[in-house]
C-alpha atoms as a PDB file:
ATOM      1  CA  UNK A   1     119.755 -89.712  12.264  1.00  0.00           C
ATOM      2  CA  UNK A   2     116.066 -89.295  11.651  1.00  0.00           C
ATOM      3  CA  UNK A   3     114.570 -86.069  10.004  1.00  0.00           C
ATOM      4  CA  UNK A   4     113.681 -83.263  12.117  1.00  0.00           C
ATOM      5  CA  UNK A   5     109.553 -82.746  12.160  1.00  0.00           C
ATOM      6  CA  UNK A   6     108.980 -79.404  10.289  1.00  0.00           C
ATOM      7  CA  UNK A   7     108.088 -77.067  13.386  1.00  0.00           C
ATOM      8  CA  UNK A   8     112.264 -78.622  14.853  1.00  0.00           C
ATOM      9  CA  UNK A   9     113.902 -77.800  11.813  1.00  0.00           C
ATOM     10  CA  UNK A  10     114.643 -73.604  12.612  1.00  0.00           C
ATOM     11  CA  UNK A  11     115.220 -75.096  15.969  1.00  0.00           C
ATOM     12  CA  UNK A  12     118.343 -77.107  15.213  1.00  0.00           C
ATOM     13  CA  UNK A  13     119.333 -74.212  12.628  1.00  0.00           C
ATOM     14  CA  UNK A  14     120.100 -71.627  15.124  1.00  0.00           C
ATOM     15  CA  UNK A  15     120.924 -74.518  17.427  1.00  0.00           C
ATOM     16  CA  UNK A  16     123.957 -75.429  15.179  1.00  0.00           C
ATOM     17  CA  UNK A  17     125.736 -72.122  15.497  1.00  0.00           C
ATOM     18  CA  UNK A  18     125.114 -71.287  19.015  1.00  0.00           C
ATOM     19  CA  UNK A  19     125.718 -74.997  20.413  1.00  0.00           C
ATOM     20  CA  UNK A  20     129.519 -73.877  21.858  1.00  0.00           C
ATOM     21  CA  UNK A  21     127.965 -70.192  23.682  1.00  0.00           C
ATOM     22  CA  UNK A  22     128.656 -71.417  27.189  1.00  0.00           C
ATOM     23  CA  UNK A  23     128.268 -69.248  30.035  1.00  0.00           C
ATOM     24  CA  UNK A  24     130.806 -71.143  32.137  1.00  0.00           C
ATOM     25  CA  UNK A  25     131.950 -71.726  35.673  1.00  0.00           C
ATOM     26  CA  UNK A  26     135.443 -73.219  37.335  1.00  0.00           C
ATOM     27  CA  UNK A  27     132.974 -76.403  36.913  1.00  0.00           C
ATOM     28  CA  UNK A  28     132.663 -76.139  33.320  1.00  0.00           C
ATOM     29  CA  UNK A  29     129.157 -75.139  31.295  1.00  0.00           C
ATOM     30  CA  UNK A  30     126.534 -73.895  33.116  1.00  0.00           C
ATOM     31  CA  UNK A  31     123.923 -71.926  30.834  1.00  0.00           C
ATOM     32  CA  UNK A  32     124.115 -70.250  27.275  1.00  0.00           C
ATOM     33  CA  UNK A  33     124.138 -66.986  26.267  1.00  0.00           C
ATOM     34  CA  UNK A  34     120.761 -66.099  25.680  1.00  0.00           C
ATOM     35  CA  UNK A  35     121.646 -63.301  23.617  1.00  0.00           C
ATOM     36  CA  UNK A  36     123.669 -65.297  20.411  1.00  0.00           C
ATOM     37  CA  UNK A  37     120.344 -67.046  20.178  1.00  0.00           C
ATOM     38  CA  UNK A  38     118.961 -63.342  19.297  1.00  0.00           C
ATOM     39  CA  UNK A  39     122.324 -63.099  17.037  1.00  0.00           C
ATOM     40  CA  UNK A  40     121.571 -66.054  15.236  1.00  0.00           C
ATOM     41  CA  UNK A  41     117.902 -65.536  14.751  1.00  0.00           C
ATOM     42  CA  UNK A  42     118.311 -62.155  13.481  1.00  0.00           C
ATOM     43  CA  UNK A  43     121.293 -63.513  10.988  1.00  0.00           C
ATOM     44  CA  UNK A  44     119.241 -65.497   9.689  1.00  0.00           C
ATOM     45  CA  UNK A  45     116.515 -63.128   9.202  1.00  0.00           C
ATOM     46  CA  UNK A  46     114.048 -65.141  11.494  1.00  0.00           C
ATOM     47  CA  UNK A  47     109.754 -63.820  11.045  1.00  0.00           C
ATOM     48  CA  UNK A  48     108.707 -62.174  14.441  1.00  0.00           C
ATOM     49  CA  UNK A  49     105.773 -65.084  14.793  1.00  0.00           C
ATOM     50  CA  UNK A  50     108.309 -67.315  14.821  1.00  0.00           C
ATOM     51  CA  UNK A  51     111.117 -65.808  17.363  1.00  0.00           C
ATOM     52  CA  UNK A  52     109.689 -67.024  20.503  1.00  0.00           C
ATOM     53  CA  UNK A  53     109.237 -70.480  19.792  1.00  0.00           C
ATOM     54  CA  UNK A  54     112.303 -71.056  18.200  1.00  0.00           C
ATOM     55  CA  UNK A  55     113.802 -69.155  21.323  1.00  0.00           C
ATOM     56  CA  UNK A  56     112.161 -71.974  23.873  1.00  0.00           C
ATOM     57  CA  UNK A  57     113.169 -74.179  21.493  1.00  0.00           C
ATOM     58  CA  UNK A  58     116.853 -73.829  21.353  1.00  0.00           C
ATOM     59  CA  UNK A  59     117.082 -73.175  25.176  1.00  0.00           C
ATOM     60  CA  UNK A  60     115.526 -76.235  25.881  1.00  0.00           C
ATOM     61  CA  UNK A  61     117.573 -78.359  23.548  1.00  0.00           C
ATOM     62  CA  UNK A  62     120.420 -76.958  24.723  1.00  0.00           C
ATOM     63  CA  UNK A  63     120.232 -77.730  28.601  1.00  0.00           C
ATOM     64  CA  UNK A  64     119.507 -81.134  27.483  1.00  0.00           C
ATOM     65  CA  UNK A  65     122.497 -80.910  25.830  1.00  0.00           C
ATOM     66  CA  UNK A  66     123.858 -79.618  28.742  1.00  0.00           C
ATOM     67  CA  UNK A  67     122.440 -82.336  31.189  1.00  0.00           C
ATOM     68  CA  UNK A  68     123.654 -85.258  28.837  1.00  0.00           C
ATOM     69  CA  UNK A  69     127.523 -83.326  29.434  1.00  0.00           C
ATOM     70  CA  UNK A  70     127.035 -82.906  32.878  1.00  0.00           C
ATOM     71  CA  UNK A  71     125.692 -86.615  33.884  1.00  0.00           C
ATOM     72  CA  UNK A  72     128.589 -87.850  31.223  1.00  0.00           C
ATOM     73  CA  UNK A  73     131.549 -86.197  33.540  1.00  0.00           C
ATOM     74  CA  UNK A  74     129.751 -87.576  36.656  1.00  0.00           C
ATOM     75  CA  UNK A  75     129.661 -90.722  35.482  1.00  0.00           C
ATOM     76  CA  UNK A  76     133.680 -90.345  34.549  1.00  0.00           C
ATOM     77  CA  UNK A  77     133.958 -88.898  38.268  1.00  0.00           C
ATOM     78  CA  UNK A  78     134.678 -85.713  37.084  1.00  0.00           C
ATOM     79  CA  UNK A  79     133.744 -82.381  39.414  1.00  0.00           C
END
C-alpha cells in the first residue's frame, strides 16, 4: 500500500472507524451517517480549521467506497 500524502492521513483516520456506518436500504448501502463522522472527529479531538476538510474528505472516500461495492454486486448480478 503506498503512504497516504500528509493532508489524507486524518482522512483515512476517521475513515477507519466510520467505514461500516451504512445508512441502508432492502438494496443494501446507500449513504453514511454523516453524523459518526462528527463522532469520530470530535473523539479524536479534531482542530476546528481542520473539520471541514476532513469532513469532504471522508464522505468522498467513502461513496467511492461505496461505488466500488455497488458496481462489484452488479457485476455478480446481484440487485
Amino acid at each position: 500500500m503506498p503512504a497516504l500524502l500528509p493532508d489524507n492521513v486524518d482522512i483515512f483516520k476517521v475513515f477507519i472507524y466510520v467505514k461500516n456506518q451504512h445508512i441502508m436500504s432492502m438494496g443494501g448501502p446507500i449513504d453514511i451517517d454523516v453524523k459518526s463522522i462528527e463522532v469520530v472527529m470530535d473523539m479524536l479531538e479534531t482542530k476546528q480549521e481542520d473539520r471541514e476538510r476532513i469532513f469532504k474528505g471522508v464522505y468522498g472516500l467513502y461513496h467511492y467506497a461505496l461505488s466500488l461495492i455497488t458496481d462489484e454486486a452488479e457485476a455478480e448480478g446481484k440487485p
